[in-house]
Protein backbone atom coordinates (compact mmCIF):
# COMPACT_ATOMS: atom_id res chain seq x y z
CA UNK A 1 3.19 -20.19 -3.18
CA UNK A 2 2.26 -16.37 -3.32
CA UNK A 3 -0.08 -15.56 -0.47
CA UNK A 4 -2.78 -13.63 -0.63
CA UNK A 5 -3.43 -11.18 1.48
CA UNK A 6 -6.41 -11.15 4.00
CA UNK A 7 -8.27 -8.09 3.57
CA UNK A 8 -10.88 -8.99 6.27
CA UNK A 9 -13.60 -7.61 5.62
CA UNK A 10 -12.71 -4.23 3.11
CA UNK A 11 -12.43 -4.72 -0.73
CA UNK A 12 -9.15 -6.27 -2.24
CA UNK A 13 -7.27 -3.34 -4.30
CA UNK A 14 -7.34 -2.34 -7.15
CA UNK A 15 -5.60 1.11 -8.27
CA UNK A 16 -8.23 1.15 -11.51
CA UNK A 17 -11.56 1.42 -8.91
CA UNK A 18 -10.35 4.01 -6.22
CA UNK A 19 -12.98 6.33 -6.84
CA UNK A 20 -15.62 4.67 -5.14
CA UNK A 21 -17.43 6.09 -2.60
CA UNK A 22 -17.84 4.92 0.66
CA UNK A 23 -20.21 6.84 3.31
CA UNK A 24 -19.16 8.80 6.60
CA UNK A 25 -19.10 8.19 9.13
CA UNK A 26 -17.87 4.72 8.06
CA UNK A 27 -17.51 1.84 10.61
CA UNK A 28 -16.32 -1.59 10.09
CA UNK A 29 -15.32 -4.99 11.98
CA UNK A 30 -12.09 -6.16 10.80
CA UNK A 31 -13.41 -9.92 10.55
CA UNK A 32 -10.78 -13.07 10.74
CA UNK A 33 -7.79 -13.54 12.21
CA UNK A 34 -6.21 -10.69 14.74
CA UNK A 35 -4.50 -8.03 13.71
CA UNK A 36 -0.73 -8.77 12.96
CA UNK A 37 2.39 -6.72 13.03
CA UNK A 38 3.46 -6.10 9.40
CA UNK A 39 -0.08 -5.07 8.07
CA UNK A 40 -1.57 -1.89 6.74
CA UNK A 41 -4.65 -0.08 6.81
CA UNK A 42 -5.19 2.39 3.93
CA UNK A 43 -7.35 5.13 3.29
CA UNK A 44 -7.68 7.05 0.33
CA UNK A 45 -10.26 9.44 -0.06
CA UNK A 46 -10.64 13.52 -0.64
CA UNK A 47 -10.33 15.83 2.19
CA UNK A 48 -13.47 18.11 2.35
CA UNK A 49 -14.01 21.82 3.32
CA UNK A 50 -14.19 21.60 7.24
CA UNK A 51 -12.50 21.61 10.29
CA UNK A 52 -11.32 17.77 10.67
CA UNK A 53 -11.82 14.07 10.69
CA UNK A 54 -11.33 11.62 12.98
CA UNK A 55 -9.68 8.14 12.64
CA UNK A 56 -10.30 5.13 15.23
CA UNK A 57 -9.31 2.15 16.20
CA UNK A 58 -11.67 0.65 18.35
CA UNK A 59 -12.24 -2.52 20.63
CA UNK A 60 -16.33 -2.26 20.37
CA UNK A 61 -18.72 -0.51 17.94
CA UNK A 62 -20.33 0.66 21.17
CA UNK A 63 -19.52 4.67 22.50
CA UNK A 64 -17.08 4.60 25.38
CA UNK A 65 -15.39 1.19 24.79
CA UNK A 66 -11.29 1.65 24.38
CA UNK A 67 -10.01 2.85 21.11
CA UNK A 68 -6.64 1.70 21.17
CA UNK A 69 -5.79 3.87 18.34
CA UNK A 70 -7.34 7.63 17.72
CA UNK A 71 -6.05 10.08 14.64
CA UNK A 72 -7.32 13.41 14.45
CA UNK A 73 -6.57 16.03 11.95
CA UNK A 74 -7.31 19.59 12.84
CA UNK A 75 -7.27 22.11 10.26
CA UNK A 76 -7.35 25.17 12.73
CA UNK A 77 -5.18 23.95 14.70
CA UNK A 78 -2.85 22.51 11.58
CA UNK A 79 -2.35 19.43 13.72
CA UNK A 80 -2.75 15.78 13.69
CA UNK A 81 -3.74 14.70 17.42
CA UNK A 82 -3.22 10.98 18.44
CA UNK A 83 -4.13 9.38 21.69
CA UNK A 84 -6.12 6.45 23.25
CA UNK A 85 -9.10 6.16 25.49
CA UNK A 86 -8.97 3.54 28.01
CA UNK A 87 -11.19 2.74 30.71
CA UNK A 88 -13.38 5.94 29.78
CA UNK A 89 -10.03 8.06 29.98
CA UNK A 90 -8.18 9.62 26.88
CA UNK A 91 -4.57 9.51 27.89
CA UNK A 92 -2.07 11.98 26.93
CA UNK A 93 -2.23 13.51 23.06
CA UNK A 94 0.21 13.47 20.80
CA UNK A 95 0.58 16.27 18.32
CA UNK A 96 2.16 16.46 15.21
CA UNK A 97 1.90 19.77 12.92
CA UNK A 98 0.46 18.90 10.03
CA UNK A 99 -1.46 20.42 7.34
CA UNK A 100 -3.62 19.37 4.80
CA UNK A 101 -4.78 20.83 1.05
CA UNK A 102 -8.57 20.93 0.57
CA UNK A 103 -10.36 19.04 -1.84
CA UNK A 104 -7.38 17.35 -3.05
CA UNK A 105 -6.85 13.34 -2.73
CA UNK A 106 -5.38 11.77 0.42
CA UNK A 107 -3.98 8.84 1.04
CA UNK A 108 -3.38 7.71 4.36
CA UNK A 109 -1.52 4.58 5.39
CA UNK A 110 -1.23 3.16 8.97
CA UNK A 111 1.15 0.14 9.40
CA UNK A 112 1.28 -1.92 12.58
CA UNK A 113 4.97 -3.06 13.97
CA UNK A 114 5.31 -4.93 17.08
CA UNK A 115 5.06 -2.16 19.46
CA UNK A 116 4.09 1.05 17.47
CA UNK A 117 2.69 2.32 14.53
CA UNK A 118 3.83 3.97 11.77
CA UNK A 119 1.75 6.82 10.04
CA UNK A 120 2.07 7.79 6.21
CA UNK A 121 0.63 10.65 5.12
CA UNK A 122 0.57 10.86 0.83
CA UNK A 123 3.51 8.74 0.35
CA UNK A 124 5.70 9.70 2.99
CA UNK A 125 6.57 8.96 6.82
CA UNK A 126 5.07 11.62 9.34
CA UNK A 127 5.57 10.17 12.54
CA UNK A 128 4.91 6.88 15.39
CA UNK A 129 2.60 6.55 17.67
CA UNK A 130 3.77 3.29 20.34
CA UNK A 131 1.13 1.39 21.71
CA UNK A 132 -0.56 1.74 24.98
CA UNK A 133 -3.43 -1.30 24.91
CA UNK A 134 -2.41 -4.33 22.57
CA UNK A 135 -2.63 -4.61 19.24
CA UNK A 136 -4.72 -7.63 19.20
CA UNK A 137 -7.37 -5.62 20.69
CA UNK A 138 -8.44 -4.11 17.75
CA UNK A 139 -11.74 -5.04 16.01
CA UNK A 140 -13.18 -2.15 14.80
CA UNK A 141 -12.40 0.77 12.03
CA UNK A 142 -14.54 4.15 12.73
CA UNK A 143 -14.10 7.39 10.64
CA UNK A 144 -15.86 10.65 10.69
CA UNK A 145 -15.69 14.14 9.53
CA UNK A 146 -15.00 16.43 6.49
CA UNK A 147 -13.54 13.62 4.28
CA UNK A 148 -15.20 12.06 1.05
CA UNK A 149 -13.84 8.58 1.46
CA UNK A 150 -13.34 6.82 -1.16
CA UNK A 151 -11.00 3.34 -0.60
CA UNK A 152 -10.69 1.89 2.50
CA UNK A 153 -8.28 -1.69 2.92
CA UNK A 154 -6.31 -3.77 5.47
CA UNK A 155 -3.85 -6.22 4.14
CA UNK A 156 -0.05 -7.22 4.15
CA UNK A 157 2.78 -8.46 6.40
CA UNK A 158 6.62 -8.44 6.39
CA UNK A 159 8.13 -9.76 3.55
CA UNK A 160 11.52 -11.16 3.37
CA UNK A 161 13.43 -9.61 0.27
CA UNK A 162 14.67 -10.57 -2.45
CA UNK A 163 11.23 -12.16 -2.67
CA UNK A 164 10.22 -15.40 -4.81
CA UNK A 165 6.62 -16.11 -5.00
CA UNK A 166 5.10 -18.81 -7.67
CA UNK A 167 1.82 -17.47 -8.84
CA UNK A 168 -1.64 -19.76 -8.49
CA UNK A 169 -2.50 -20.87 -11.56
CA UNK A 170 -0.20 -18.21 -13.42
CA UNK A 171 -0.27 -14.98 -14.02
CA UNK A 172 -2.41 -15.13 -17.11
CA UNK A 173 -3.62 -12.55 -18.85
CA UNK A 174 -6.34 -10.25 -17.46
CA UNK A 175 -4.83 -11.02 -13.89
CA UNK A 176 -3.06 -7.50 -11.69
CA UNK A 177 0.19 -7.85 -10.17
CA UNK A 178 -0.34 -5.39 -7.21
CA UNK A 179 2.96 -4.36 -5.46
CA UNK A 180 3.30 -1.30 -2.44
CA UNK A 181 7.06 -0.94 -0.86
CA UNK A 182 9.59 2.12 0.37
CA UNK A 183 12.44 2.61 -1.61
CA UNK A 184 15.46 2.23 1.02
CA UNK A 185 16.95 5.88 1.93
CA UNK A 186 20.11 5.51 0.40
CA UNK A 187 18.34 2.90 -2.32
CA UNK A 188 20.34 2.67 -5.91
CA UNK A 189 17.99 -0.32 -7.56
CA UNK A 190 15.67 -2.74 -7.12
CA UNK A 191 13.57 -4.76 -9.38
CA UNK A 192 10.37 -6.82 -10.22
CA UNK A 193 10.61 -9.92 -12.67
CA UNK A 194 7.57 -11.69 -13.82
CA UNK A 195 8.85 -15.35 -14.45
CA UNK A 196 7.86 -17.79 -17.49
CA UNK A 197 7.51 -21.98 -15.66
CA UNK A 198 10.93 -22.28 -17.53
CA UNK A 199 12.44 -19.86 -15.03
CA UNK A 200 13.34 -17.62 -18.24
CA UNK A 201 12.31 -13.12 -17.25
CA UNK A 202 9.11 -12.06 -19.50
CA UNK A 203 9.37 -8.50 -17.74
CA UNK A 204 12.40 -7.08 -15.82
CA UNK A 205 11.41 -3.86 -14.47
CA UNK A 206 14.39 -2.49 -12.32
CA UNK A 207 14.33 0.85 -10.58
CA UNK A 208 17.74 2.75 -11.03
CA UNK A 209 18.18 5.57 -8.63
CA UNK A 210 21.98 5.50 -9.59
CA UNK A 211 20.75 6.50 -13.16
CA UNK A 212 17.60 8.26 -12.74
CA UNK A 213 15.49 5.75 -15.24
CA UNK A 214 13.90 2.35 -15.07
CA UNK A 215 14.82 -0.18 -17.33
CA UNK A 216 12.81 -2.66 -18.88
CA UNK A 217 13.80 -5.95 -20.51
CA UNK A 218 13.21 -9.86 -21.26
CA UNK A 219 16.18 -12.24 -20.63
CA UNK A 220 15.42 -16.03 -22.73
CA UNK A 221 17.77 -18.53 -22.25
CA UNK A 222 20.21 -16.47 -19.98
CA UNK A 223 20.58 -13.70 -22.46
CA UNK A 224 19.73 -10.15 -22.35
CA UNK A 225 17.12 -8.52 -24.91
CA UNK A 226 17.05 -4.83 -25.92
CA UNK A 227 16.22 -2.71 -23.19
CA UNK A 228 13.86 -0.32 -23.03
CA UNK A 229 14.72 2.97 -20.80
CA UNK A 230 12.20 5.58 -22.14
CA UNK A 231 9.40 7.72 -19.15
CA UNK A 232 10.46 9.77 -16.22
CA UNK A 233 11.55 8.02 -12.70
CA UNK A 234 8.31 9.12 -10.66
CA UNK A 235 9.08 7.24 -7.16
CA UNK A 236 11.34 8.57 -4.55
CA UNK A 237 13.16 7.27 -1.83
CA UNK A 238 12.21 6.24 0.97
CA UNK A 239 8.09 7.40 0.25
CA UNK A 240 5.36 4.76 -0.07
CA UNK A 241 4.58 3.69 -4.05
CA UNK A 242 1.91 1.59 -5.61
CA UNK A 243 2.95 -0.47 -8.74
CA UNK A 244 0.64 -2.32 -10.78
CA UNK A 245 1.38 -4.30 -13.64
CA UNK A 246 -1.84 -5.87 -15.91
CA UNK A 247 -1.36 -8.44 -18.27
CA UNK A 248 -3.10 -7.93 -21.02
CA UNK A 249 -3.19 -9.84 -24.29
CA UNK A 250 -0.67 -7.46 -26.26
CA UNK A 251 1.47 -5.83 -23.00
CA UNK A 252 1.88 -5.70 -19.69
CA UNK A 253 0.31 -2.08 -18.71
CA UNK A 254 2.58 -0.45 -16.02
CA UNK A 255 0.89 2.44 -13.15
CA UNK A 256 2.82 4.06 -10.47
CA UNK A 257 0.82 5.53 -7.91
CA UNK A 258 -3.08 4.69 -9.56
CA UNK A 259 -1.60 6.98 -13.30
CA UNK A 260 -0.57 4.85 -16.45
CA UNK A 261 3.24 4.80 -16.59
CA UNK A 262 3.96 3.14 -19.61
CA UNK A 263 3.28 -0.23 -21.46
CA UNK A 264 5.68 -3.01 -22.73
CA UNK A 265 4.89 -5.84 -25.47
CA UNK A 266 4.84 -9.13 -24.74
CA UNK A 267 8.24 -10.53 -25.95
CA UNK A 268 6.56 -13.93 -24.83
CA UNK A 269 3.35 -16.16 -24.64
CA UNK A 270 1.48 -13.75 -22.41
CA UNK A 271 -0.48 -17.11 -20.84
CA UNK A 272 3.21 -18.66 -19.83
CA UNK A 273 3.72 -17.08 -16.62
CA UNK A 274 4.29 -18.75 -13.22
CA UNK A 275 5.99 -16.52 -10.90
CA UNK A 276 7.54 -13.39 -9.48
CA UNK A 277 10.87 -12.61 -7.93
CA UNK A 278 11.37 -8.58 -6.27
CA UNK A 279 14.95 -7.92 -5.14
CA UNK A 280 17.18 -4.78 -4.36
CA UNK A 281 16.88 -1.69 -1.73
CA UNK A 282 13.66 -1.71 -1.19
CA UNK A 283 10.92 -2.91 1.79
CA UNK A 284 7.62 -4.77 0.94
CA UNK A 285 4.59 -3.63 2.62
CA UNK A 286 1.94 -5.92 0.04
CA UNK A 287 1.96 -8.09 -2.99
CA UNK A 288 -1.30 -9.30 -4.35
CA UNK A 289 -2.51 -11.18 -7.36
CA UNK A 290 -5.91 -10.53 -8.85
């Protein structure tokens, strides 16, 4: 069965809502089971005139317990500081350059491996940072400075691909199909198929690097319908993207990246669909039903 993800205790996402706000300094206990390699934390929010804001990590809500994790982003110093303070000691930084626009949105994505983890700043890799207290030490998120936050999550784990999920009591209309991965470097294709309990495609929607397009298409009864190849390809390799797909009565509705990307009829009973199947270059970081 598709899992859901355990977003502890942050809101589950949804690219239609990200403009709530949420106030700073923010702090929250990551309730339920320890943190495990695979997952995410993501922030979205709008960086503010100022001089930074900090991103922690912490054991405790209390002042001088160990942060395992600590982010800084300077803007005088157009840097992005990382360390950890342990035992009432910051150890040695880390510095990254790094330079942010002002009062334009951010989205900043933190993904835990089994001894590092690995930063993404708007879409795309900026660096590691490896761990120097254990993972499973962290309770706490804390962040503070010249940010208006608006979307804050933790969710995810490693997913195995190609990737075949049935869907709880189907994907039935007014339900979102909530997908984040990385293109592979030297991806050509990969694809997302919505599945009818008859095992027949309701919505191919395949990726072509190799062709600059995505297709989209139905297959019924092992044949191919007519395809439909019209929008610009807006995701690049080997940067984070967020695909949603919505069923709605008429269409799926199709967003890259929170913007409306296109929409295609149902060529089906929009209430007969049972699973999902995601295969090709490309690495899963969360899929989520609503």
């Amino acid at each position: 069965l598709l899992q859901y993800l355990t977003y502890f205790s942050f809101r589950v996402p949804c690219l239609l809502d990200w403009e709530v706000a949420y106030p700073v300094p923010y702090l929250s206990k990551l309730e339920g089971d320890s943190i495990q390699p695979g997952q995410s934390l993501l922030i979205k929010g709008i960086v503010k005139n100022g001089e930074k804001f900090d991103i922690s990590m912490q054991t405790s809500n209390r002042e001088g317990e160990d942060i395992p994790f600590h982010m800084s982003f300077r803007k005088k110093d157009k840097s992005l500081i990382m360390n950890t303070l342990q035992n009432g000691q910051w150890g040695k930084e880390e510095r990254k350059k790094f330079v942010w626009k002002e009062n334009e949105p951010f989205d900043l994505r933190i993904r835990a491996h089994d001894n590092k983890f690995e930063i993404f700043c708007n879409q795309k890799e900026v660096d590691e940072f490896e761990y120097r207290l254990p993972l499973t030490s962290i309770n706490y998120v804390n962040i503070i400075g010249d940010i208006e936050l608006n979307y804050v999550s933790w969710g995810g784990k490693y997913y195995p691909v190609p990737y075949e999920a049935s869907v709880p009591n189907g994907f039935t209309t007014g339900k979102r199909l909530f997908i984040s991965g990385i293109p592979e470097k030297k991806a050509k294709r990969f694809s997302v198929n919505i599945l009818t309990a008859t095992g027949d495609i309701a919505l191919h929607f395949n990726v072509r690097f190799d062709e600059k397009c995505v297709v989209r298409n139905s297959q019924f009864n092992g044949a191919w319908q007519n395809e439909e190849r019209e929008g610009k390809l807006t995701i690049e390799k080997d940067h984070i993207f967020d695909l949603m797909i919505v069923n709605e009565e008429h269409a799926f509705q199709i967003y890259f990246n929170g913007n409306h990307w296109c929409a295609y009829a149902h060529r089906t009973k929009p209430d007969s669909l049972k699973g999902l199947r995601i295969e090709g270059d490309v690495e899963l970081q969360a899929v989520h039903v609503k």
